[in-house]
C-alpha atoms as a PDB file:
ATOM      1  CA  UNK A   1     -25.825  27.278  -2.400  1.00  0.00           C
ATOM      2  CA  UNK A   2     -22.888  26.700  -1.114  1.00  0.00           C
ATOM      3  CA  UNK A   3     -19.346  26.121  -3.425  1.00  0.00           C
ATOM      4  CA  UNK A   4     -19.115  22.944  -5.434  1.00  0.00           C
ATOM      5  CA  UNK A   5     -15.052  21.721  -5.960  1.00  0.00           C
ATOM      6  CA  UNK A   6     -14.807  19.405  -8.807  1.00  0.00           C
ATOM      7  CA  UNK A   7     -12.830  15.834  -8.364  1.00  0.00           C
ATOM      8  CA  UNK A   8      -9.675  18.002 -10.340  1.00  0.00           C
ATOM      9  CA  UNK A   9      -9.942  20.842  -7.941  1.00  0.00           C
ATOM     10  CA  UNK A  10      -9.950  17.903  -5.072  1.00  0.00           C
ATOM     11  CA  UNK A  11      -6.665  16.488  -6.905  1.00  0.00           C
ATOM     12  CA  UNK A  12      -4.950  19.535  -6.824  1.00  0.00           C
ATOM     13  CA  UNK A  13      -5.646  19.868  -3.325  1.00  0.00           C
ATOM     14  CA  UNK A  14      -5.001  16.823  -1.977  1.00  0.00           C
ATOM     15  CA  UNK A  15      -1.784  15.990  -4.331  1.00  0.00           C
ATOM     16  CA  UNK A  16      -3.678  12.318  -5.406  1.00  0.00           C
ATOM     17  CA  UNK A  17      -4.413  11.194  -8.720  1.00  0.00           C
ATOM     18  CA  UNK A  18      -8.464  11.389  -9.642  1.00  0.00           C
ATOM     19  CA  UNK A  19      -9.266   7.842  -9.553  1.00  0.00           C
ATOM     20  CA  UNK A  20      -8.198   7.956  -5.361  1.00  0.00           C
ATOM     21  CA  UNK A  21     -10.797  11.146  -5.006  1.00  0.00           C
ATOM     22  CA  UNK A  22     -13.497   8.791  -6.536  1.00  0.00           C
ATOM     23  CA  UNK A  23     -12.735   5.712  -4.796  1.00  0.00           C
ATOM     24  CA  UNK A  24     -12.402   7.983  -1.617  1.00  0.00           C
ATOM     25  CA  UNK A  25     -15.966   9.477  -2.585  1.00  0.00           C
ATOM     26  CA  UNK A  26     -17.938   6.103  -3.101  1.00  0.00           C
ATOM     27  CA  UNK A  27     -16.260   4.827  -0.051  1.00  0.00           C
ATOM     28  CA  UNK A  28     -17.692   8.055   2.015  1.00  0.00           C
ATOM     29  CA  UNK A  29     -14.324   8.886   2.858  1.00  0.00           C
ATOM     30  CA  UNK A  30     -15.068  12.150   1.857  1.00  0.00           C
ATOM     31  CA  UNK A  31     -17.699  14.790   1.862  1.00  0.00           C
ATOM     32  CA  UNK A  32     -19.386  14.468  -1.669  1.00  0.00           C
ATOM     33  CA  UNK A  33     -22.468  14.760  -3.237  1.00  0.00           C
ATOM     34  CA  UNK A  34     -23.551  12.653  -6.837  1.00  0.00           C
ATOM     35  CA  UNK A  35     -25.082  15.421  -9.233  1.00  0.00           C
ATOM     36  CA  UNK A  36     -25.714  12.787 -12.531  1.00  0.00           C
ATOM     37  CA  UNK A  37     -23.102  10.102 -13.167  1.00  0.00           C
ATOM     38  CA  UNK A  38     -20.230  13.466 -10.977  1.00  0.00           C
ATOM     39  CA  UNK A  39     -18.786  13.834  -8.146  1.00  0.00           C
ATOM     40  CA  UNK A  40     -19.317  17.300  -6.621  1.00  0.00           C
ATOM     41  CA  UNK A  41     -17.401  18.402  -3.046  1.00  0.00           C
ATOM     42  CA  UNK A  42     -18.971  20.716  -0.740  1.00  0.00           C
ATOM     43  CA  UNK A  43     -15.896  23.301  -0.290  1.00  0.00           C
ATOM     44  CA  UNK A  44     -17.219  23.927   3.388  1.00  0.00           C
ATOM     45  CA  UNK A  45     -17.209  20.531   4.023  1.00  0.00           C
ATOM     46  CA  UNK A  46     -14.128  19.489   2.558  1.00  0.00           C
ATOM     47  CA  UNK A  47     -12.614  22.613   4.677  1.00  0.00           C
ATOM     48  CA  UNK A  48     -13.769  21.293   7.655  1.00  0.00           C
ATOM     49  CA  UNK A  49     -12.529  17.787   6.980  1.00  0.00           C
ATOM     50  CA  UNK A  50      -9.149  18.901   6.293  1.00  0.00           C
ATOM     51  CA  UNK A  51      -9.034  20.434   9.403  1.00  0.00           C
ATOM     52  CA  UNK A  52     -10.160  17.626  11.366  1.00  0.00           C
ATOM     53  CA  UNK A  53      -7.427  15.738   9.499  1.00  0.00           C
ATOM     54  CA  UNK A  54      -4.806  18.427  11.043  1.00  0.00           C
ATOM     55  CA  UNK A  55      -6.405  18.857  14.479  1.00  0.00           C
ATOM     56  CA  UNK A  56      -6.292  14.092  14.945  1.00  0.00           C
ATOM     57  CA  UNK A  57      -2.493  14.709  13.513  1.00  0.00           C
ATOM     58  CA  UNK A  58      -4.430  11.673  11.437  1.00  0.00           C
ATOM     59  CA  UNK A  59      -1.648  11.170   7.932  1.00  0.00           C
ATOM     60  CA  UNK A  60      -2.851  12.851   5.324  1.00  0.00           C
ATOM     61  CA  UNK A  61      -3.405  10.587   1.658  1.00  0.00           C
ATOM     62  CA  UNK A  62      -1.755   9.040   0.559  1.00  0.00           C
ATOM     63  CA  UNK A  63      -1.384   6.931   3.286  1.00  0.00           C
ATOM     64  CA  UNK A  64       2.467   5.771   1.888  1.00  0.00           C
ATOM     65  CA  UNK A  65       3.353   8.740   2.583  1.00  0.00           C
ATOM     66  CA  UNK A  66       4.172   7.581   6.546  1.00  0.00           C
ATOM     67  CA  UNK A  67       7.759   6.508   5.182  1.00  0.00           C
ATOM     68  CA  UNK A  68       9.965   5.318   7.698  1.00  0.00           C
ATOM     69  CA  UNK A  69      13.120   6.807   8.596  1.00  0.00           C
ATOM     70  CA  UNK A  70      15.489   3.956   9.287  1.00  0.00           C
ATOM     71  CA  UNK A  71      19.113   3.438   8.768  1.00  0.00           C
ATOM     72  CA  UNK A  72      18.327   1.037   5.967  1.00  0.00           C
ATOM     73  CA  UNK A  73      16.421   3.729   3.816  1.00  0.00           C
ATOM     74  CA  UNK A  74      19.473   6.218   4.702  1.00  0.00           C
ATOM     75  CA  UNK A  75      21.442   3.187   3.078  1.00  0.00           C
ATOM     76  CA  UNK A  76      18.829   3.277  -0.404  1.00  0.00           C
ATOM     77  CA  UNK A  77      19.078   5.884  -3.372  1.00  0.00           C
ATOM     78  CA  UNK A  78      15.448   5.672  -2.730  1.00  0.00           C
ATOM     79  CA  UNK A  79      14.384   7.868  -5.999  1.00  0.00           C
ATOM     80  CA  UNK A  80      16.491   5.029  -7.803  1.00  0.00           C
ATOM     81  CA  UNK A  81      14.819   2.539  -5.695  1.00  0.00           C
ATOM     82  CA  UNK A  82      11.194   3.554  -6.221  1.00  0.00           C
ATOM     83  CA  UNK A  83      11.933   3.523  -9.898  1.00  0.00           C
ATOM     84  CA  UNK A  84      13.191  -0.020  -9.930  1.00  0.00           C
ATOM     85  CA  UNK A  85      10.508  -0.913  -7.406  1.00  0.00           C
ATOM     86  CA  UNK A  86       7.961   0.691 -10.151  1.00  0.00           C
ATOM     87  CA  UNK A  87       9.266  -1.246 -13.042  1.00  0.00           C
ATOM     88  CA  UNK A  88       8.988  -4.783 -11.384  1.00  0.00           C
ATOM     89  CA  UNK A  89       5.687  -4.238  -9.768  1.00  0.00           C
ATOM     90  CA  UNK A  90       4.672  -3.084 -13.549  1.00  0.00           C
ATOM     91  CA  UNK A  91       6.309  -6.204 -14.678  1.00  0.00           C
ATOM     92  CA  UNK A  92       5.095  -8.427 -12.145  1.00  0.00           C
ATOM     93  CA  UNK A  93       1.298  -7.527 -12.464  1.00  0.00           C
ATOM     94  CA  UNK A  94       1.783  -6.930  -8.297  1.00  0.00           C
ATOM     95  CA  UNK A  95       1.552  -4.134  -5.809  1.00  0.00           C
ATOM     96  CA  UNK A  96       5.444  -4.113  -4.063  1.00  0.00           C
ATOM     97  CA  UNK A  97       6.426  -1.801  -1.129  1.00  0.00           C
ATOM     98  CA  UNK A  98       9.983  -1.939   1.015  1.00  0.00           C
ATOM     99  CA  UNK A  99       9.588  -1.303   4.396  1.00  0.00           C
ATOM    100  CA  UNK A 100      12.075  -1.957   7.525  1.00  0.00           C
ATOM    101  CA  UNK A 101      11.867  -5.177   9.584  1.00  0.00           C
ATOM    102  CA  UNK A 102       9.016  -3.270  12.119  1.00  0.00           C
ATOM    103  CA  UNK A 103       6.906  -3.331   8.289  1.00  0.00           C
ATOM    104  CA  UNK A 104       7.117   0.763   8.350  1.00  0.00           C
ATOM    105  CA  UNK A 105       7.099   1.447   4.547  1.00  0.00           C
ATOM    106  CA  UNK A 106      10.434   2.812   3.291  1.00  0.00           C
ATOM    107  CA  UNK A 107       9.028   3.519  -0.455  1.00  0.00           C
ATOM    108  CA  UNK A 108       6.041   4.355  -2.054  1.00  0.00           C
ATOM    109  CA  UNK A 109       3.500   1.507  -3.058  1.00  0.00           C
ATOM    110  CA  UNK A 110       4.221   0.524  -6.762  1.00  0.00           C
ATOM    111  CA  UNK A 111       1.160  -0.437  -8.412  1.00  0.00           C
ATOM    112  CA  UNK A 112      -1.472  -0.792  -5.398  1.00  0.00           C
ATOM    113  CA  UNK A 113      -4.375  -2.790  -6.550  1.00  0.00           C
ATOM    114  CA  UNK A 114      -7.410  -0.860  -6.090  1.00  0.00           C
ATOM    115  CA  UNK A 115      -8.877  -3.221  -3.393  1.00  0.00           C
ATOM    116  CA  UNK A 116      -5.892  -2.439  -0.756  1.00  0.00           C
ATOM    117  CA  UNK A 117      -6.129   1.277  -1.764  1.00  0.00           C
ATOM    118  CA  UNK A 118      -9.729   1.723  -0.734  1.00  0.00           C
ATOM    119  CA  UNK A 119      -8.294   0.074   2.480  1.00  0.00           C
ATOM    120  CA  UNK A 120      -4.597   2.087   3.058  1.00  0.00           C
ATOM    121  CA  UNK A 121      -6.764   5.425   2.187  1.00  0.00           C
ATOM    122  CA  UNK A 122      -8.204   5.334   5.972  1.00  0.00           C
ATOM    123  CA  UNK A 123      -5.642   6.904   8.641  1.00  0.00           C
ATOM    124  CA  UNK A 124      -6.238   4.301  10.804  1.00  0.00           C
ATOM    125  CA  UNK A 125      -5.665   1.174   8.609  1.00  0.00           C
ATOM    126  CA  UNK A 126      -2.424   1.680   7.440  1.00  0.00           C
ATOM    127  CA  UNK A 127      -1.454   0.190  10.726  1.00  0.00           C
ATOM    128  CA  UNK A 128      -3.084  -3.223  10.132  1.00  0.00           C
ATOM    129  CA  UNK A 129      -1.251  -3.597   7.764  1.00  0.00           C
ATOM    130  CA  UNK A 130       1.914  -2.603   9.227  1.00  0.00           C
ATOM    131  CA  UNK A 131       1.633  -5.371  11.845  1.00  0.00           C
ATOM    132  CA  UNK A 132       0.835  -7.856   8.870  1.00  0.00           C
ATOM    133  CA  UNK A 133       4.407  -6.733   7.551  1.00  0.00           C
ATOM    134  CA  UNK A 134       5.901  -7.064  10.986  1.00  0.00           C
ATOM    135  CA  UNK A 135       4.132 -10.297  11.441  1.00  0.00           C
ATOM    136  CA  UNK A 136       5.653 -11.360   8.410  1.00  0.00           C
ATOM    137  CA  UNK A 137       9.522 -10.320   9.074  1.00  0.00           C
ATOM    138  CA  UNK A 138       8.841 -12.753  12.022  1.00  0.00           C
ATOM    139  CA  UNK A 139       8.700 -16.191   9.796  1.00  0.00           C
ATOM    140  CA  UNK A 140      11.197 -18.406  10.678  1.00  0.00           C
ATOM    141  CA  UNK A 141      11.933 -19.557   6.802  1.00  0.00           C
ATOM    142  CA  UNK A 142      13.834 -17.235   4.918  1.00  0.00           C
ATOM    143  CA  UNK A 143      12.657 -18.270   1.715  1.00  0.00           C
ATOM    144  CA  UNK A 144       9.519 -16.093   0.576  1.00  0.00           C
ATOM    145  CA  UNK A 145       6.599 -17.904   0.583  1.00  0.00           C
ATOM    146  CA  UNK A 146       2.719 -16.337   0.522  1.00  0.00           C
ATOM    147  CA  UNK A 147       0.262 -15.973   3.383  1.00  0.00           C
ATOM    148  CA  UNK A 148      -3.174 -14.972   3.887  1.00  0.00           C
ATOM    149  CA  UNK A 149      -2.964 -11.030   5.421  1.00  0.00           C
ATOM    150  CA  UNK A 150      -6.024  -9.516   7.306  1.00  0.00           C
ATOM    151  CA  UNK A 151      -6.992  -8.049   4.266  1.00  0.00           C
ATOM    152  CA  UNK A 152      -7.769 -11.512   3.229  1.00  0.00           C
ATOM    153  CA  UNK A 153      -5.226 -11.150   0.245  1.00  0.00           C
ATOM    154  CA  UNK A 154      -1.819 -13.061  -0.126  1.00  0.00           C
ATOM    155  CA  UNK A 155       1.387 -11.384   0.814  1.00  0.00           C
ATOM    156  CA  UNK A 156       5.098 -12.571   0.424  1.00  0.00           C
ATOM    157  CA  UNK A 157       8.063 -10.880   1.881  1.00  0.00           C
ATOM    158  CA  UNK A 158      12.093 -11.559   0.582  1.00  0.00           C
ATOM    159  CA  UNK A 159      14.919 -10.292   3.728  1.00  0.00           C
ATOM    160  CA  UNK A 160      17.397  -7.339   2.440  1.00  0.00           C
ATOM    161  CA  UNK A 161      20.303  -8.073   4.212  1.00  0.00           C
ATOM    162  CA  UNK A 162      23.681  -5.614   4.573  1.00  0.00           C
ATOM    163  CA  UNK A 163      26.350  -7.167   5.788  1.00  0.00           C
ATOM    164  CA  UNK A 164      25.659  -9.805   8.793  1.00  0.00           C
ATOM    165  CA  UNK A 165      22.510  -8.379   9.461  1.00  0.00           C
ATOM    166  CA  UNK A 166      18.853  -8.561   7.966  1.00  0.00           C
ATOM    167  CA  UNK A 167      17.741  -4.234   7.996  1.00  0.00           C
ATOM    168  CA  UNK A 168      14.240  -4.569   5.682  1.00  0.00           C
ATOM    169  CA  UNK A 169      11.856  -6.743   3.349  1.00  0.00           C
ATOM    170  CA  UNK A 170      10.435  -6.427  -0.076  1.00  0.00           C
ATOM    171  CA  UNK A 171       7.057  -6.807   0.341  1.00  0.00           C
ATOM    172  CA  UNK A 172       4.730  -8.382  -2.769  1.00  0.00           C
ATOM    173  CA  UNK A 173       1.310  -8.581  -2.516  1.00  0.00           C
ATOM    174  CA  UNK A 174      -2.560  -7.704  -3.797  1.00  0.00           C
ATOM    175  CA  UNK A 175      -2.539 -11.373  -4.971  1.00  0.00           C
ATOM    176  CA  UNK A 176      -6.301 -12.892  -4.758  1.00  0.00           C
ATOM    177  CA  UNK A 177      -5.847 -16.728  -3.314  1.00  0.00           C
ATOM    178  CA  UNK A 178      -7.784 -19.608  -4.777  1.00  0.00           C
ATOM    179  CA  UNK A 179     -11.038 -18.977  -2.992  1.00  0.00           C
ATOM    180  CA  UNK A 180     -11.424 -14.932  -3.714  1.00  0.00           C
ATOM    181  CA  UNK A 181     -13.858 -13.220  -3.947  1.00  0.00           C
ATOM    182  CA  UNK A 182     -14.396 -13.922   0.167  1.00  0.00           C
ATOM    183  CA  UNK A 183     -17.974 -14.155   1.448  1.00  0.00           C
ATOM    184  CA  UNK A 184     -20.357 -11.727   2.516  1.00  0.00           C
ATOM    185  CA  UNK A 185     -19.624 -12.819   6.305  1.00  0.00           C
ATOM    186  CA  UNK A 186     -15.680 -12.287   5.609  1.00  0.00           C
ATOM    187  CA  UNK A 187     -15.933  -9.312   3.576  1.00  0.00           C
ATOM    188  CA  UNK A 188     -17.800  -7.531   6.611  1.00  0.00           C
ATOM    189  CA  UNK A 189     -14.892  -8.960   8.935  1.00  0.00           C
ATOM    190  CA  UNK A 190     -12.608  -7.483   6.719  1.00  0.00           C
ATOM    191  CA  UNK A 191     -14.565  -4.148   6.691  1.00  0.00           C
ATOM    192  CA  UNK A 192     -14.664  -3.942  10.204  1.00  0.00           C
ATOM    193  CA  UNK A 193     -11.163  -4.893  11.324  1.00  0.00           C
ATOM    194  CA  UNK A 194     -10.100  -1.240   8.438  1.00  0.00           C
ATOM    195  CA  UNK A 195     -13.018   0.559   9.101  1.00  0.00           C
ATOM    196  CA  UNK A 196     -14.126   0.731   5.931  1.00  0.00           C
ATOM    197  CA  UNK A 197     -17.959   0.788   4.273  1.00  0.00           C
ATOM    198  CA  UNK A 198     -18.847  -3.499   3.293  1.00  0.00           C
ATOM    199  CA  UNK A 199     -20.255  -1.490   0.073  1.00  0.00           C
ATOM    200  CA  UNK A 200     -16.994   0.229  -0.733  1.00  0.00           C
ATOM    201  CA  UNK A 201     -14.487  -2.667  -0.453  1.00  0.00           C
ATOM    202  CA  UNK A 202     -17.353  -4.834  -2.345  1.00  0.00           C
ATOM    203  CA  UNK A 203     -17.585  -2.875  -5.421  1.00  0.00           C
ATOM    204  CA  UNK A 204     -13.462  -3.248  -6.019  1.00  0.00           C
ATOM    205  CA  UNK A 205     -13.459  -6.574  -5.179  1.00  0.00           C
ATOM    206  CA  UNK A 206     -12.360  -7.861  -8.828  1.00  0.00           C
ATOM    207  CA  UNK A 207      -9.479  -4.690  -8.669  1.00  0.00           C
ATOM    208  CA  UNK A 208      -6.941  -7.533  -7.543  1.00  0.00           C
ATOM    209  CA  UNK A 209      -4.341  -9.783  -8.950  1.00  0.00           C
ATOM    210  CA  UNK A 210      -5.192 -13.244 -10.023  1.00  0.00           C
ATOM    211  CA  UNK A 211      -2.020 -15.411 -10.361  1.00  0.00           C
ATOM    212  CA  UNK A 212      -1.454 -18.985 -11.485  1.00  0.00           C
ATOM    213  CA  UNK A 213       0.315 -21.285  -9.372  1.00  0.00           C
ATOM    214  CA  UNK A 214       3.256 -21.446 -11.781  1.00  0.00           C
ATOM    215  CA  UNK A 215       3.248 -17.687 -12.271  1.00  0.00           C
ATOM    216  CA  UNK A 216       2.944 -17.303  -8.416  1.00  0.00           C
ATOM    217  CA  UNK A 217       5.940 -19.272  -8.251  1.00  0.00           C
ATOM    218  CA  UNK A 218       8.099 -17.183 -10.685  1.00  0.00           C
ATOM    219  CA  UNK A 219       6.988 -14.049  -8.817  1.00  0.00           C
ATOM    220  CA  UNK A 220       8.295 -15.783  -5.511  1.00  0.00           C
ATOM    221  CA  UNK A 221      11.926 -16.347  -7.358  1.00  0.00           C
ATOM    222  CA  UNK A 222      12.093 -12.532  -8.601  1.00  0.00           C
ATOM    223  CA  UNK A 223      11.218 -11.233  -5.160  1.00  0.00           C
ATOM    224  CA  UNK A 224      13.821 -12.795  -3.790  1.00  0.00           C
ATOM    225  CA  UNK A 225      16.486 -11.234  -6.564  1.00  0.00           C
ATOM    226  CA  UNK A 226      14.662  -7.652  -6.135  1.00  0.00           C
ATOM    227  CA  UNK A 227      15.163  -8.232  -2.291  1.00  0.00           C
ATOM    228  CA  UNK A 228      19.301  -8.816  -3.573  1.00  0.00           C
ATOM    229  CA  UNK A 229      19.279  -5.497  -5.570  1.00  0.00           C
ATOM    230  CA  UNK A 230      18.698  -3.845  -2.558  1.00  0.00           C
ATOM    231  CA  UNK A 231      21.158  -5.512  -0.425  1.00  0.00           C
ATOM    232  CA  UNK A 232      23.431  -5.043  -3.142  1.00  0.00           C
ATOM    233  CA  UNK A 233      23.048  -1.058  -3.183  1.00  0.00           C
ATOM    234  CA  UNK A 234      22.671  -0.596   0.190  1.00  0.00           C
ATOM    235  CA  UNK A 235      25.740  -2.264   1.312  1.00  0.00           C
ATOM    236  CA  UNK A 236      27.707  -0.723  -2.003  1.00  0.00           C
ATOM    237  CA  UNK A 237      26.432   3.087  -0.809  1.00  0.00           C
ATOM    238  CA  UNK A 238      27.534   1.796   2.970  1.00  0.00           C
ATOM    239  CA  UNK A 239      30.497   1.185   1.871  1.00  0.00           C
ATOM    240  CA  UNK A 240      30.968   4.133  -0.151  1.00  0.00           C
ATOM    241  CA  UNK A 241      29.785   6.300   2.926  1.00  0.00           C
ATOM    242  CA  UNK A 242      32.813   5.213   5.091  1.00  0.00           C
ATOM    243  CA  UNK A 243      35.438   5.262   2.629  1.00  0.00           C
END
């Protein structure tokens, strides 16, 4: 019989926290195998699937780990960032990201719901979303407001500006809108367009964030005065770089 790995020989591997190896099991992004109510990995398997991973060049999980490189996060303490960014997501009961105005993420996610982590866990998806966040820096009104993303969840972005000119966006989303959970017919839409199993995305369906319209409101007013800590320390460190 060939070698079993365990879901905490998979973590250690694969530098993700157990509850990703699971989802990525269930979802069939992974060679597994259900012995009882575990998870058991096929090491030959999982050897050969890394390897595919290398030989596509595909990212490896997580998938935030494609972090841009533009001038605004060279203008970020981005370990200080990502630990503000962690607090208010916390806070806020939302996932937030920053990413640059092409919607390239510049940080980490900050508490990703577990329905857009099943999705950002395939290579290929990651770049759905991306044009969402691209799509979104496009919006004529500067004032955040929430739309409807492909994922079928609600997104808002607030501008980080430096100076005279607008460099990224503090994205906040994960937020169900009134109608959620979608229907069978859209959650297959939604399945196709990321590539991921109908089965998979329906089992997390309740692993999102359910706001009230007042609440949804507040969260629009902080995102905004996150969006102005940023602009605030990245035009304080630009500053600082050419005196």
């Amino acid at each position: 019989m060939d070698e079993m790995l365990t879901a905490k020989d998979l973590q250690a591997l694969l530098q993700v926290d157990r509850s990703t190896i699971y989802r990525m099991a269930e979802a069939g992004q992974i060679p597994a195998i259900k012995v009882g109510k575990q998870w058991r990995f096929p090491a030959n398997l999982v050897k050969r699937w890394l390897q595919s991973r290398v030989e596509t060049s595909a990212p490896s999980l997580p998938a935030d780990a494609l972090i841009s490189q533009s001038d605004l996060a060279s203008l970020l303490p981005l370990e200080c960032v990502q630990l503000i960014q962690d607090t208010f997501a916390e806070a806020l009961g939302v996932t937030l990201v920053i990413t640059d105005l092409e919607g390239h993420p510049i940080t980490r996610f900050s508490n990703l719901c577990g329905f857009l982590e099943i999705i950002v866990q395939n290579p290929n998806a990651l770049s759905h979303c991306i044009q969402d966040w691209h799509d979104l820096a496009t919006i004529i009104d500067l004032e955040p407001q929430f739309t409807r993303t492909t994922s079928g969840l609600l997104c808002a972005r607030a501008l980080i500006r430096v100076g005279h000119e607008l460099k990224g966006m503090v994205l906040l989303g994960g937020v169900a809108p009134d109608d959620w959970p979608p229907s069978d017919e859209a959650l297959r839409a939604i399945a196709t367009t990321f590539d991921v199993p109908p089965e998979a995305l329906a089992a997390h369906l309740t692993e999102v964030f359910h706001l009230e319209a007042d609440r949804r409101a507040w969260v629009l007013t902080l995102l905004q005065r996150i969006a102005n800590i940023m602009s605030h320390l990245a035009t304080e460190r630009g500053l600082s770089a050419r005196s």
